[in-house]
PDB file of N, CA and C in Angstrom:
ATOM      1  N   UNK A   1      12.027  -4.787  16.040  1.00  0.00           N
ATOM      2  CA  UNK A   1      11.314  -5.869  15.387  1.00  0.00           C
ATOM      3  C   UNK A   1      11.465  -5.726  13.873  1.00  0.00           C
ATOM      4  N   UNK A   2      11.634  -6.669  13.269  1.00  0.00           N
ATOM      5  CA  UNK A   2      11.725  -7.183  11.921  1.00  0.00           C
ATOM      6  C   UNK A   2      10.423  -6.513  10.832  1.00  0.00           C
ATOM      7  N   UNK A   3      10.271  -5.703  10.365  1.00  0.00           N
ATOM      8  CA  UNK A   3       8.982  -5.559   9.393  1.00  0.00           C
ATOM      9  C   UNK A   3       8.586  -7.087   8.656  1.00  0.00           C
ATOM     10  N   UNK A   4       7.688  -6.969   9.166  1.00  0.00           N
ATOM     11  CA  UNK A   4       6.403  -8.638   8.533  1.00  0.00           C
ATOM     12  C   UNK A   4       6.988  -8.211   6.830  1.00  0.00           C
ATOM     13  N   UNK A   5       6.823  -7.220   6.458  1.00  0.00           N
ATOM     14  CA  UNK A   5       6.752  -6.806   4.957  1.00  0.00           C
ATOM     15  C   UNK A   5       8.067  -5.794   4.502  1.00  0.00           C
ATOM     16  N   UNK A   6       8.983  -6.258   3.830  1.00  0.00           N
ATOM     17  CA  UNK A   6       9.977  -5.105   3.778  1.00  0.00           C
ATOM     18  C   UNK A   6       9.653  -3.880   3.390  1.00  0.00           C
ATOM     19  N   UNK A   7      10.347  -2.404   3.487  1.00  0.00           N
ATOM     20  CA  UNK A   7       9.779  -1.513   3.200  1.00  0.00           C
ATOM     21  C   UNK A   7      11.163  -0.829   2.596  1.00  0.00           C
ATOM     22  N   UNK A   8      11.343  -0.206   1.472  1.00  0.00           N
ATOM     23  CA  UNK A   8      12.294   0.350   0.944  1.00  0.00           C
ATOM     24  C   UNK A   8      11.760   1.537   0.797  1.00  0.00           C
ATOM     25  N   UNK A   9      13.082   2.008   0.617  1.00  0.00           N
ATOM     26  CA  UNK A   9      13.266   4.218   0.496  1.00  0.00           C
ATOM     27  C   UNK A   9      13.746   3.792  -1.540  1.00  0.00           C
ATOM     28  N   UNK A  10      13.027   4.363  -1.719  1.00  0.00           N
ATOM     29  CA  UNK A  10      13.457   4.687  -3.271  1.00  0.00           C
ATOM     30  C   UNK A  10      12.853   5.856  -3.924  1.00  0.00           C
ATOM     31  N   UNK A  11      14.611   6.729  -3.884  1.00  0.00           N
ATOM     32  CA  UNK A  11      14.255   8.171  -4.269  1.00  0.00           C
ATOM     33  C   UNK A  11      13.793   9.060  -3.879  1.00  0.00           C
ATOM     34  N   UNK A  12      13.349   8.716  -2.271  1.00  0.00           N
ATOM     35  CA  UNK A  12      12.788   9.703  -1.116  1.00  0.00           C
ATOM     36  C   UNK A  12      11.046   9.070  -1.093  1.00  0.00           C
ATOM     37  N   UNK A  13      10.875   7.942  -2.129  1.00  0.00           N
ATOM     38  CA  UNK A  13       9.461   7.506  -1.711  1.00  0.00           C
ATOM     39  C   UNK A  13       9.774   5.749  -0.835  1.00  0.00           C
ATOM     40  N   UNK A  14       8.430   5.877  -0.229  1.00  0.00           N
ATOM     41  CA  UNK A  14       8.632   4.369   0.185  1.00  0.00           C
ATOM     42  C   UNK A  14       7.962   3.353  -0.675  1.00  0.00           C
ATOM     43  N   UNK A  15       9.048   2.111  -0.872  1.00  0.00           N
ATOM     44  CA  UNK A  15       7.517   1.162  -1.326  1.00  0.00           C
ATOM     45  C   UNK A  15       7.351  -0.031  -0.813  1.00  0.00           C
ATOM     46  N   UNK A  16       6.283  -0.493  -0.709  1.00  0.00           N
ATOM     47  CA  UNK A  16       6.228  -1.711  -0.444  1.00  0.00           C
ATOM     48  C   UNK A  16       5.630  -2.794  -1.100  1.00  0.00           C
ATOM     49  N   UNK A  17       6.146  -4.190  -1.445  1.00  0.00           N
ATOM     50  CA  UNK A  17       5.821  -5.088  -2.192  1.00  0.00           C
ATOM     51  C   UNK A  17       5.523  -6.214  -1.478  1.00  0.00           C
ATOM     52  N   UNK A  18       4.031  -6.563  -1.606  1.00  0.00           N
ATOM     53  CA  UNK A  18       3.340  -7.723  -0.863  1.00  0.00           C
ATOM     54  C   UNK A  18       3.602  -8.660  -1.957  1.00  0.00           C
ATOM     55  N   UNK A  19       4.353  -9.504  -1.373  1.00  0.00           N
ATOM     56  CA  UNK A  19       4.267 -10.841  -1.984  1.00  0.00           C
ATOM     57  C   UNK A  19       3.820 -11.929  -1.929  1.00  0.00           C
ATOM     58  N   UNK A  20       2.887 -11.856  -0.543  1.00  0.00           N
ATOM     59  CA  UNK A  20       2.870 -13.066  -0.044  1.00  0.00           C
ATOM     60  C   UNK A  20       0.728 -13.119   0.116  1.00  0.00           C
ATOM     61  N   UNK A  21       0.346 -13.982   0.217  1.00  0.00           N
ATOM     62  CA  UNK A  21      -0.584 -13.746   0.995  1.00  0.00           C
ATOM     63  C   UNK A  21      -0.905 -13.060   2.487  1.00  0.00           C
ATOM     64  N   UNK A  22      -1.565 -12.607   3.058  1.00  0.00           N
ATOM     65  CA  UNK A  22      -1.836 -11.744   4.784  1.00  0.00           C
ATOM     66  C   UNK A  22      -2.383 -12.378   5.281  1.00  0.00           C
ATOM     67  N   UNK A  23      -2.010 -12.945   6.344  1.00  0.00           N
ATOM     68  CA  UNK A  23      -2.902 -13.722   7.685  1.00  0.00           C
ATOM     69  C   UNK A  23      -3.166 -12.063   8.438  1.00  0.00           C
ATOM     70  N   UNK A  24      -4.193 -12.497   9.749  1.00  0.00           N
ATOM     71  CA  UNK A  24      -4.437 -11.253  10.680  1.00  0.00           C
ATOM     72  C   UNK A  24      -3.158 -10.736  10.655  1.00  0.00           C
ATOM     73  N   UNK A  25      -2.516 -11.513  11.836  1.00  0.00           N
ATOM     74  CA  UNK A  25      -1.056 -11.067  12.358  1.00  0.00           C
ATOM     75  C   UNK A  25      -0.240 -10.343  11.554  1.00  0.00           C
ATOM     76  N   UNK A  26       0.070 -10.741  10.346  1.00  0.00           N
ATOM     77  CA  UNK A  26       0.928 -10.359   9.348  1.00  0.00           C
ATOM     78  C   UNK A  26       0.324  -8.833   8.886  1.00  0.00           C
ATOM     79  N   UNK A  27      -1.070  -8.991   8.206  1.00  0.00           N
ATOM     80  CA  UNK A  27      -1.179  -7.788   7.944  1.00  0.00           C
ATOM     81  C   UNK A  27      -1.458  -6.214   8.677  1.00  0.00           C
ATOM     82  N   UNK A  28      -1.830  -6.738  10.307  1.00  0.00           N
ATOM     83  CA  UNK A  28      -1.520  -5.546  11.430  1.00  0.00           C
ATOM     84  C   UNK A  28      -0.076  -5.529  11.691  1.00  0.00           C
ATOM     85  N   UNK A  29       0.582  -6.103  11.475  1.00  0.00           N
ATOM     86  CA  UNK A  29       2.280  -5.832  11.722  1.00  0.00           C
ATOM     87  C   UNK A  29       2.707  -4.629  10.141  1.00  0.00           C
ATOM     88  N   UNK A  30       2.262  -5.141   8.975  1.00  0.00           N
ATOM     89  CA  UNK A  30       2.044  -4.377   7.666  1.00  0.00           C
ATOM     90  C   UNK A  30       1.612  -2.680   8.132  1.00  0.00           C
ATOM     91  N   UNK A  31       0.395  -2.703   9.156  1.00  0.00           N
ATOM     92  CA  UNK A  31      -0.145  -1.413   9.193  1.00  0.00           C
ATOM     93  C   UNK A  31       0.776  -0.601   9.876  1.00  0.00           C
ATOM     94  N   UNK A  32       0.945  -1.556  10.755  1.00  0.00           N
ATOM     95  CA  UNK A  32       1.639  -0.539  11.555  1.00  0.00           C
ATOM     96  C   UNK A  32       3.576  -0.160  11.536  1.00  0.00           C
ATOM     97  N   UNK A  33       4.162  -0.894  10.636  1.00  0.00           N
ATOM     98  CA  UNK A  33       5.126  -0.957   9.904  1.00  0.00           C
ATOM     99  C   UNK A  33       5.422   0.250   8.834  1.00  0.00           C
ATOM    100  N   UNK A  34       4.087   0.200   7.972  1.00  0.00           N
ATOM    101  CA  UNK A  34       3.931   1.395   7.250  1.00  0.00           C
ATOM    102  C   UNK A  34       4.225   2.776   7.808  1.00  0.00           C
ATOM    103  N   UNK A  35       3.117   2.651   8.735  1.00  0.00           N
ATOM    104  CA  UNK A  35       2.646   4.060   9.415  1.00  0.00           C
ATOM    105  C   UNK A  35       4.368   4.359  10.295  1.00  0.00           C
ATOM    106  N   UNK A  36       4.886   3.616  10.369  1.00  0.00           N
ATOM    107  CA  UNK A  36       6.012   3.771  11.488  1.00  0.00           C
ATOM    108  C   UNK A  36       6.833   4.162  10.574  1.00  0.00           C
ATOM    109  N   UNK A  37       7.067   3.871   9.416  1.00  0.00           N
ATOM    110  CA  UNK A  37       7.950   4.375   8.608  1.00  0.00           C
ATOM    111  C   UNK A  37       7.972   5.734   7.938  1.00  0.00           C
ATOM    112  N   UNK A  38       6.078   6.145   7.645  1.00  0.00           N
ATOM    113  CA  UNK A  38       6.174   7.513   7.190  1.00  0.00           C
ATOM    114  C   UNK A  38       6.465   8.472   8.870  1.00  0.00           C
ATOM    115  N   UNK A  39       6.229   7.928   9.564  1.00  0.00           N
ATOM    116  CA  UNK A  39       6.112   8.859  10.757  1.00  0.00           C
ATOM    117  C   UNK A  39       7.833   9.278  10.685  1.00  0.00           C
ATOM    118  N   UNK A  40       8.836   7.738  10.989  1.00  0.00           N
ATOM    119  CA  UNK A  40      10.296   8.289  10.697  1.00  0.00           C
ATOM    120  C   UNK A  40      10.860   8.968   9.788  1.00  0.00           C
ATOM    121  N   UNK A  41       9.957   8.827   8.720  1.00  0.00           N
ATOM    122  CA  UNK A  41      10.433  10.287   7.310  1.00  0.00           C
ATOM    123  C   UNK A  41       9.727  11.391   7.164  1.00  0.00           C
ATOM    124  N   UNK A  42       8.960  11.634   8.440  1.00  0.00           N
ATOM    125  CA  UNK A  42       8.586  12.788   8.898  1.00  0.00           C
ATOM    126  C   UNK A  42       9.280  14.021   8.007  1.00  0.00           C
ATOM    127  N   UNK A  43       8.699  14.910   7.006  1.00  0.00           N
ATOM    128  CA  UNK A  43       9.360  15.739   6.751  1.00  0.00           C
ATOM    129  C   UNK A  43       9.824  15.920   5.309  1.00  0.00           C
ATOM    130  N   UNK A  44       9.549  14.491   5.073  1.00  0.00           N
ATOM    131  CA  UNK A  44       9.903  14.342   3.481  1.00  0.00           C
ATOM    132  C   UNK A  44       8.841  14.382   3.176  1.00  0.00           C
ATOM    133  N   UNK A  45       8.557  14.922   1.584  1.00  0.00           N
ATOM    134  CA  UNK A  45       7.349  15.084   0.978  1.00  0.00           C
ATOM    135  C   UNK A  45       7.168  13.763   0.046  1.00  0.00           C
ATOM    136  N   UNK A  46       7.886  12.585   0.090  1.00  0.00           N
ATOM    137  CA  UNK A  46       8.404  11.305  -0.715  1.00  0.00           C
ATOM    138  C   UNK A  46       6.870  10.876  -0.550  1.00  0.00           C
ATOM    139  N   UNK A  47       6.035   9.900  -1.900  1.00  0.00           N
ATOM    140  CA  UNK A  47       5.216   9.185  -1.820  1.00  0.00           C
ATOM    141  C   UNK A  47       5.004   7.618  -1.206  1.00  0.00           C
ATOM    142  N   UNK A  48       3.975   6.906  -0.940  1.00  0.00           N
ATOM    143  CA  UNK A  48       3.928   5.510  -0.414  1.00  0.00           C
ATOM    144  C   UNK A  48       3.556   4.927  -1.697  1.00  0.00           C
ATOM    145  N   UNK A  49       4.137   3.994  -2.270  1.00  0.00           N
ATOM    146  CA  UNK A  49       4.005   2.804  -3.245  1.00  0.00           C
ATOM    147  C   UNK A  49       3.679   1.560  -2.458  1.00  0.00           C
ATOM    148  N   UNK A  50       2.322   1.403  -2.675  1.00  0.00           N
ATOM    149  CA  UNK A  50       1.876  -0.328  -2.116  1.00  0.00           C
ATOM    150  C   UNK A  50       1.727  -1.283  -3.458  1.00  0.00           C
ATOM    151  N   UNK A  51       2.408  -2.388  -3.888  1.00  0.00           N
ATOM    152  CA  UNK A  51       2.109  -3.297  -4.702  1.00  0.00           C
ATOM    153  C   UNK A  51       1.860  -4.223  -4.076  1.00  0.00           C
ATOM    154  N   UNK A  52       0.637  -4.427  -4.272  1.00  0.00           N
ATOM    155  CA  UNK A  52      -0.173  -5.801  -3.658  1.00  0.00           C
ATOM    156  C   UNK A  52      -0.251  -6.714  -5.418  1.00  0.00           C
ATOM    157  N   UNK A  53       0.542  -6.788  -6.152  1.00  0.00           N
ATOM    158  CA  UNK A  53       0.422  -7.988  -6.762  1.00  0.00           C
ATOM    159  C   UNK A  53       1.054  -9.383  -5.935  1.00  0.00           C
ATOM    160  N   UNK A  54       1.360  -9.898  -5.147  1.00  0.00           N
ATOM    161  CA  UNK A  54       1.215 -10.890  -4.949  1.00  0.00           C
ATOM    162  C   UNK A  54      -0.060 -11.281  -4.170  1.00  0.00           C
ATOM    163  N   UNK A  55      -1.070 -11.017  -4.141  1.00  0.00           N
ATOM    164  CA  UNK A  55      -1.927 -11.136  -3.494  1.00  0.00           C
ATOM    165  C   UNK A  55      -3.005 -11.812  -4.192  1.00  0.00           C
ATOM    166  N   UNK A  56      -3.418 -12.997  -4.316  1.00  0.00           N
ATOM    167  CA  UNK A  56      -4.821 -13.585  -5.267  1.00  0.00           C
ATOM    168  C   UNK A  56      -5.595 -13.577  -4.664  1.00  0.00           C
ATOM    169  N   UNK A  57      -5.647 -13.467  -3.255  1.00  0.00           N
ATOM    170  CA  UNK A  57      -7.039 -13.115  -2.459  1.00  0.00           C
ATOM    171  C   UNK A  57      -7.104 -12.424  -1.631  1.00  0.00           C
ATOM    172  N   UNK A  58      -8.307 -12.004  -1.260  1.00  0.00           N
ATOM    173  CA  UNK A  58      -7.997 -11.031   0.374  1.00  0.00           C
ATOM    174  C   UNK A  58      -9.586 -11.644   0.880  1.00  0.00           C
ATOM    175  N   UNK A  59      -9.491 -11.546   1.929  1.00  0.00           N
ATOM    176  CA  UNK A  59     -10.648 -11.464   3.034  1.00  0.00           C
ATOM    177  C   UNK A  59     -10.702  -9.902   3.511  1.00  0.00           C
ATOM    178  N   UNK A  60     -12.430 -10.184   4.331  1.00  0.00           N
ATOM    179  CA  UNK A  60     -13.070  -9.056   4.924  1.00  0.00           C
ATOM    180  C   UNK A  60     -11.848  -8.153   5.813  1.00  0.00           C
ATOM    181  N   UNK A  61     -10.929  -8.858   6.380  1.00  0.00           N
ATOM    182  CA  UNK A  61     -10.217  -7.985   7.579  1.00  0.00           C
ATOM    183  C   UNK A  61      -8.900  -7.620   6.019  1.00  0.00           C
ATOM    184  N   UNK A  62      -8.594  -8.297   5.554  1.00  0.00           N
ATOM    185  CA  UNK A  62      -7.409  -7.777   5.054  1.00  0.00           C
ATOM    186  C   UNK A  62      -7.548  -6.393   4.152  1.00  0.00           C
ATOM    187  N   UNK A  63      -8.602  -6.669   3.494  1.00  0.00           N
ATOM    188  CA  UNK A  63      -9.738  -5.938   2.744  1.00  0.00           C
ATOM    189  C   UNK A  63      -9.469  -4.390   3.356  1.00  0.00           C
ATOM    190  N   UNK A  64     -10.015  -4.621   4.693  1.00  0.00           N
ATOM    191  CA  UNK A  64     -10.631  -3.365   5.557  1.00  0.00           C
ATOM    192  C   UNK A  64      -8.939  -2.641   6.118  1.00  0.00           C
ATOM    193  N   UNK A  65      -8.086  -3.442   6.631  1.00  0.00           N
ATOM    194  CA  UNK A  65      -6.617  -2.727   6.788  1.00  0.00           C
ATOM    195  C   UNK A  65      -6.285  -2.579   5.829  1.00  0.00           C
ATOM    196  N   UNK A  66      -5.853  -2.728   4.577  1.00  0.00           N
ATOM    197  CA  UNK A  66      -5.281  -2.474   3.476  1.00  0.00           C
ATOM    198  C   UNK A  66      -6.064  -0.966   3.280  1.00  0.00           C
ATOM    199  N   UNK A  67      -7.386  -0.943   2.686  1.00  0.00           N
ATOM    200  CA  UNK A  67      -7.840   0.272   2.561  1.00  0.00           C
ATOM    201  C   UNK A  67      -7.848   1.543   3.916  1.00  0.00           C
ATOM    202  N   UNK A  68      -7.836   0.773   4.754  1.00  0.00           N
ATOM    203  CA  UNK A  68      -7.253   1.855   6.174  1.00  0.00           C
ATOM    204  C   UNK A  68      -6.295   2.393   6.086  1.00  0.00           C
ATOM    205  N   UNK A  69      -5.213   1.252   5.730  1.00  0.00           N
ATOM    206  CA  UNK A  69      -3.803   1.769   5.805  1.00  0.00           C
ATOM    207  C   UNK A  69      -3.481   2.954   4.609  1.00  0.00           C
ATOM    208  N   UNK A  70      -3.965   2.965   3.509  1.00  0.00           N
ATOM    209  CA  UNK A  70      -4.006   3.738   2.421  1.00  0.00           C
ATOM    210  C   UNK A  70      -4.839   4.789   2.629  1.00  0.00           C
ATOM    211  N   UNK A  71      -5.730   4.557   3.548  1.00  0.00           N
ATOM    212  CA  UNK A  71      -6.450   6.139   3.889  1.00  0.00           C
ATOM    213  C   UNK A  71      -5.529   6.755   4.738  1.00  0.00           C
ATOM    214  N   UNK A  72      -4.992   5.972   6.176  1.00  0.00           N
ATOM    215  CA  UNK A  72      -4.185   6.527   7.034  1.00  0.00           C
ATOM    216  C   UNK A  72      -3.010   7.341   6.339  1.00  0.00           C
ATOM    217  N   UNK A  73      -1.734   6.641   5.313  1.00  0.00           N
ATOM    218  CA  UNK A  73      -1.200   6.769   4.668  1.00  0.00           C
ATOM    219  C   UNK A  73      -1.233   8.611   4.729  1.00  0.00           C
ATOM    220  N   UNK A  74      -2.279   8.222   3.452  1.00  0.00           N
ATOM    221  CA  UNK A  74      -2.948   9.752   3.057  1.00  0.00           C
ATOM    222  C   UNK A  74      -3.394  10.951   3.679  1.00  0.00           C
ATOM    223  N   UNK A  75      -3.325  10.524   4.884  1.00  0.00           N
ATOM    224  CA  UNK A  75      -3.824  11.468   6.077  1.00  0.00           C
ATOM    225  C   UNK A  75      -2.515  12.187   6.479  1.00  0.00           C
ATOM    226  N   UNK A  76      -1.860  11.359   7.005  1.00  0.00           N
ATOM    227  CA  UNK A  76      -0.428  11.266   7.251  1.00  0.00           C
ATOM    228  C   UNK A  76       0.364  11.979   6.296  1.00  0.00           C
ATOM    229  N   UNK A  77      -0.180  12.780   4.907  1.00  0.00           N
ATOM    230  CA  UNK A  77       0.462  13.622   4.037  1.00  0.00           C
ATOM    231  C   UNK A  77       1.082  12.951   3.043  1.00  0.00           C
ATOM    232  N   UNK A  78       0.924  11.458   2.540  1.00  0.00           N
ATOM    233  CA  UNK A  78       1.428  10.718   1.702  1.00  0.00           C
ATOM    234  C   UNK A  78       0.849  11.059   0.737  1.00  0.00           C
ATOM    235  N   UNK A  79       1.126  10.831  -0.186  1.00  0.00           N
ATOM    236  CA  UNK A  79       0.544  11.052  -1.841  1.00  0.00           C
ATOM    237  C   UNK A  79       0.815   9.056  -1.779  1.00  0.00           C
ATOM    238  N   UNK A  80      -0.643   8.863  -1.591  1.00  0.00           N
ATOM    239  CA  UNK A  80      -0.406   6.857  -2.075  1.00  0.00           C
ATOM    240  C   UNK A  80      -0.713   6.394  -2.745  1.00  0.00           C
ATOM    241  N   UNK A  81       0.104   5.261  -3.805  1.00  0.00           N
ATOM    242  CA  UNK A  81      -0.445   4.606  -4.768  1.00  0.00           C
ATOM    243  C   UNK A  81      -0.639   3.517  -4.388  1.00  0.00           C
ATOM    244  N   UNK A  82      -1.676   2.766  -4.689  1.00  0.00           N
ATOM    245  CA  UNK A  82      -1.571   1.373  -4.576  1.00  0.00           C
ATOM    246  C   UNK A  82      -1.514   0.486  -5.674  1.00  0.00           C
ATOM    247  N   UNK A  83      -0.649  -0.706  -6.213  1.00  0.00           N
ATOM    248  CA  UNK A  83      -0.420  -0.781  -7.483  1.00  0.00           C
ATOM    249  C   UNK A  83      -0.156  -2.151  -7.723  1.00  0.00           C
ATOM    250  N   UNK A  84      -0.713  -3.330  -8.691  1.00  0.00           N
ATOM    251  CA  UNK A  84      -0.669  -4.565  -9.237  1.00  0.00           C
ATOM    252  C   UNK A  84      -1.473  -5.216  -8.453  1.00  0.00           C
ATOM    253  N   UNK A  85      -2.828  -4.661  -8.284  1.00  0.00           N
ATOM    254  CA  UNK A  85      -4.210  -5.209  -8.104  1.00  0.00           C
ATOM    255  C   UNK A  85      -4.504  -5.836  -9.446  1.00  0.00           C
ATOM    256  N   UNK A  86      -4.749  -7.697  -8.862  1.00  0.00           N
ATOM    257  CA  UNK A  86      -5.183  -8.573  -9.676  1.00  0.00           C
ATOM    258  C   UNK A  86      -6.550  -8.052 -10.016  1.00  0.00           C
ATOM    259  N   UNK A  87      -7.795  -8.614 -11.007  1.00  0.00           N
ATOM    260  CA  UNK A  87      -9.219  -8.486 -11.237  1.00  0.00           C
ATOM    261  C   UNK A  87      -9.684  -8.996 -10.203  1.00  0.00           C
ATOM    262  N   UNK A  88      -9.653 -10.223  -9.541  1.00  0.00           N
ATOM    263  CA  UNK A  88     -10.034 -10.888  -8.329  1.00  0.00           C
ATOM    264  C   UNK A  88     -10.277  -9.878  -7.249  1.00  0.00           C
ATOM    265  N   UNK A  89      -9.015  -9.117  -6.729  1.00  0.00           N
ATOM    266  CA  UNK A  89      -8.830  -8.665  -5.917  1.00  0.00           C
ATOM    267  C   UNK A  89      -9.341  -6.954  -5.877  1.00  0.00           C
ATOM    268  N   UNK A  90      -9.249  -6.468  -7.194  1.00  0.00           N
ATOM    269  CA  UNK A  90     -10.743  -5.657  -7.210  1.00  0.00           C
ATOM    270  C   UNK A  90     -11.797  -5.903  -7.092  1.00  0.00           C
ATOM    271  N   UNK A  91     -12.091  -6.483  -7.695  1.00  0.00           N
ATOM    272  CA  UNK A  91     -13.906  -7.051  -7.424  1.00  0.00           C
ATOM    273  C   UNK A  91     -14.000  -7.562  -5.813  1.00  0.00           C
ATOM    274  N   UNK A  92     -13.589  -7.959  -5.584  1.00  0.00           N
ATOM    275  CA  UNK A  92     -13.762  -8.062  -3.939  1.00  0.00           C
ATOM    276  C   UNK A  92     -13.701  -7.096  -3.185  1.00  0.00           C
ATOM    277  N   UNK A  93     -13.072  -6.275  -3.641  1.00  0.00           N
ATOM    278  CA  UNK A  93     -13.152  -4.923  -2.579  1.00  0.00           C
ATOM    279  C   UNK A  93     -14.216  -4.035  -2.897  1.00  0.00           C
ATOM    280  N   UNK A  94     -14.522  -3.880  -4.504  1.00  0.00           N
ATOM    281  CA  UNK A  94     -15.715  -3.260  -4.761  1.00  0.00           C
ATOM    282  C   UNK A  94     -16.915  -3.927  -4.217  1.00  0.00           C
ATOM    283  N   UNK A  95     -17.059  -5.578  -3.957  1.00  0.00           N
ATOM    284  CA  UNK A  95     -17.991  -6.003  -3.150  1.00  0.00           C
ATOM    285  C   UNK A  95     -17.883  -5.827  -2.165  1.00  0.00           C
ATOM    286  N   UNK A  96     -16.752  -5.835  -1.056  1.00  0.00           N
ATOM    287  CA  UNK A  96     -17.183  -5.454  -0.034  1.00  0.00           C
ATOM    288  C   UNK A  96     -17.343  -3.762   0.917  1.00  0.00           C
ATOM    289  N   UNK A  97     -16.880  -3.073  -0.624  1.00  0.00           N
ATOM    290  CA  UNK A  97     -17.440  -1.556  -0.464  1.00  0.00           C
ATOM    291  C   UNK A  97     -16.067  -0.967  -0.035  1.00  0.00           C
ATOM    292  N   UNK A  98     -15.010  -1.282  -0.110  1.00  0.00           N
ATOM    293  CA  UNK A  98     -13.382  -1.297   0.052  1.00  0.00           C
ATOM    294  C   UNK A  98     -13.246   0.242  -1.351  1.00  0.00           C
ATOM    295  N   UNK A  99     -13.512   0.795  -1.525  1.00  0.00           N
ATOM    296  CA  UNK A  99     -13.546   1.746  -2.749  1.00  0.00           C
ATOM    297  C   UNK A  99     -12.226   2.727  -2.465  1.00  0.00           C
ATOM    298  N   UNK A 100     -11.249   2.677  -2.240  1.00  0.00           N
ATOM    299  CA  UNK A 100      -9.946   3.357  -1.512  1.00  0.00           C
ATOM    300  C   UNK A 100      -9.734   4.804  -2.433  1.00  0.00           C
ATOM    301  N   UNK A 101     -11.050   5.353  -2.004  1.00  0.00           N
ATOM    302  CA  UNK A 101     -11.280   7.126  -2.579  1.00  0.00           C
ATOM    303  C   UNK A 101     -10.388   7.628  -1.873  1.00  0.00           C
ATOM    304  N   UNK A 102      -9.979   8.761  -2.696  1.00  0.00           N
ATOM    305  CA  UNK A 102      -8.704   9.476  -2.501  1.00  0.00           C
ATOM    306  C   UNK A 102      -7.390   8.913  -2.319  1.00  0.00           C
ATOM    307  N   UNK A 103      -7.301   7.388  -2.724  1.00  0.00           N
ATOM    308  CA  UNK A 103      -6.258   6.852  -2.974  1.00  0.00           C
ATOM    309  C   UNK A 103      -5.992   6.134  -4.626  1.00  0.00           C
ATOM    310  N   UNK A 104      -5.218   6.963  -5.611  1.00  0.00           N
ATOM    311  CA  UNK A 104      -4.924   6.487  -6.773  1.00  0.00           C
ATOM    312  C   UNK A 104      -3.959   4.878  -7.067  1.00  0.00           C
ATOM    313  N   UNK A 105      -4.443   4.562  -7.835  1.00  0.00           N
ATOM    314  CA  UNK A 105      -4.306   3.171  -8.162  1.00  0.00           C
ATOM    315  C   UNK A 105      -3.449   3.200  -9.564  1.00  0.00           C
ATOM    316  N   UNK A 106      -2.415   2.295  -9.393  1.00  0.00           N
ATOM    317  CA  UNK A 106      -1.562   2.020 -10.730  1.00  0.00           C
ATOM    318  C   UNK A 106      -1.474   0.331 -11.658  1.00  0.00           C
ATOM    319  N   UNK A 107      -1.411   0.107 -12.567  1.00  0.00           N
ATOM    320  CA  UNK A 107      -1.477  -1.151 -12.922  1.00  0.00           C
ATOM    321  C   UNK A 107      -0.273  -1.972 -12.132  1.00  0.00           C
ATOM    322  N   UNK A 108       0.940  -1.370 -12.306  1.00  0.00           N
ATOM    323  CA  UNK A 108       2.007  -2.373 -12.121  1.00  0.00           C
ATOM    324  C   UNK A 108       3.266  -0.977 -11.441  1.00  0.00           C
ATOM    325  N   UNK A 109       3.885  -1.381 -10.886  1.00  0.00           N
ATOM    326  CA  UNK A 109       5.323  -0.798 -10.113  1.00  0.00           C
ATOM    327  C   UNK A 109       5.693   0.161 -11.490  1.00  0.00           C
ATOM    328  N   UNK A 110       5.681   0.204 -12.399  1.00  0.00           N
ATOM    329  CA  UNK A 110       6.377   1.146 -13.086  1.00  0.00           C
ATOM    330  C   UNK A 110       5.597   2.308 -13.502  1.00  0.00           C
ATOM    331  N   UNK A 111       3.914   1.763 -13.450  1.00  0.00           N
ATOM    332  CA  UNK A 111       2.816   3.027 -13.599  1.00  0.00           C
ATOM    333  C   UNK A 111       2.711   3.889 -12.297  1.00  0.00           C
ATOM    334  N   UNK A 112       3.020   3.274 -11.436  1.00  0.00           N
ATOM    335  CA  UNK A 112       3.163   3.356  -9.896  1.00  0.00           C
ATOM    336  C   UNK A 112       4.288   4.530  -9.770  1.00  0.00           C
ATOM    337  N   UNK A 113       4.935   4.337 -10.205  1.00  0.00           N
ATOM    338  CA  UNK A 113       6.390   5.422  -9.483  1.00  0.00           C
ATOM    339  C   UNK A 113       6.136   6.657 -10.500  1.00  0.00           C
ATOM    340  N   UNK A 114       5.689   6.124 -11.721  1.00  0.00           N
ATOM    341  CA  UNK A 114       5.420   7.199 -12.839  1.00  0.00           C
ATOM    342  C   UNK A 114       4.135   8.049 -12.129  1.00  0.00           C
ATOM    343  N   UNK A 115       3.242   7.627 -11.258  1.00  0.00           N
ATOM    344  CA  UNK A 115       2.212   8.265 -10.661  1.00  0.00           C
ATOM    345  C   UNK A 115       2.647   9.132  -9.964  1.00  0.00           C
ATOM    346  N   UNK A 116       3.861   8.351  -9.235  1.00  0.00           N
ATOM    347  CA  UNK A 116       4.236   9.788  -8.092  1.00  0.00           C
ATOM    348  C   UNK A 116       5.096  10.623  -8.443  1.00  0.00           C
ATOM    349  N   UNK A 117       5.581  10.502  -9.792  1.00  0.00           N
ATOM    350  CA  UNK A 117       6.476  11.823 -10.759  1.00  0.00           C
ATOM    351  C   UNK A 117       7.692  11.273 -10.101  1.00  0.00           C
ATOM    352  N   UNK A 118       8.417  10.018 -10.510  1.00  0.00           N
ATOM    353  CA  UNK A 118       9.761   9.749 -10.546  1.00  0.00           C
ATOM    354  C   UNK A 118      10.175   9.481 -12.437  1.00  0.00           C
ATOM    355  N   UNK A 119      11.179  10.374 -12.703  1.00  0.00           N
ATOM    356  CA  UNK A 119      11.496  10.045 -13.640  1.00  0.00           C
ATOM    357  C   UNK A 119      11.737   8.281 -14.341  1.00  0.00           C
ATOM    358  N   UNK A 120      12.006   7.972 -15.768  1.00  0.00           N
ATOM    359  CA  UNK A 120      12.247   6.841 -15.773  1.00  0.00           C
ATOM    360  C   UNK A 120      13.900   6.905 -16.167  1.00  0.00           C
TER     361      UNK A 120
END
């Protein structure tokens, strides 16, 4: 099956760039896309890069997988950033208590890779 969300290897990390808005469907295909990918690089110590800048909104469920997936991530031995969170889209997660502790946050894709110690 096709990943809902592409997922690239860059430099031994993965990243992924949401561009789109998440329906249900889309963003459980996202979770489990992710997770399927660190499981196949089993072994590498490479970080997860999530850029959710295309995203101007989220709802309660997208909200709640997104911060799952970034906890799972992390469980899973990832070092994860998540990175080009609009203001909108913080404040909504801080309202709905979405607080993605123990997952570091970058402004944009280039603070992002600099987080996980890739040279420039």
């Amino acid at each position: 099956m096709t990943p809902a969300i592409p997922i690239l290897r860059v430099r031994g990390h993965l990243l992924v760039s949401v561009q789109a808005e998440l329906g249900d469907d889309v963003v459980e295909q996202f979770q489990n896309d992710v997770l399927s990918a660190i499981e196949r690089d089993r072994g590498r110590d490479g970080g997860l890069l999530v850029d959710i800048s295309g995203l101007e909104v989220v709802d309660t469920y997208v909200a709640r997988v997104l911060a799952d997936t970034a906890a799972m991530a992390r469980l899973m031995g990832r070092h994860t950033v998540v990175c080009g969170m609009r203001p909108e889209v913080a404040a909504t997660l801080v309202q709905m208590g979405y607080l993605l502790e123990g997952v570091e946050t970058a402004l944009d894709v280039d603070d992002g890779l600099d987080r996980l110690g890739l040279p420039r």
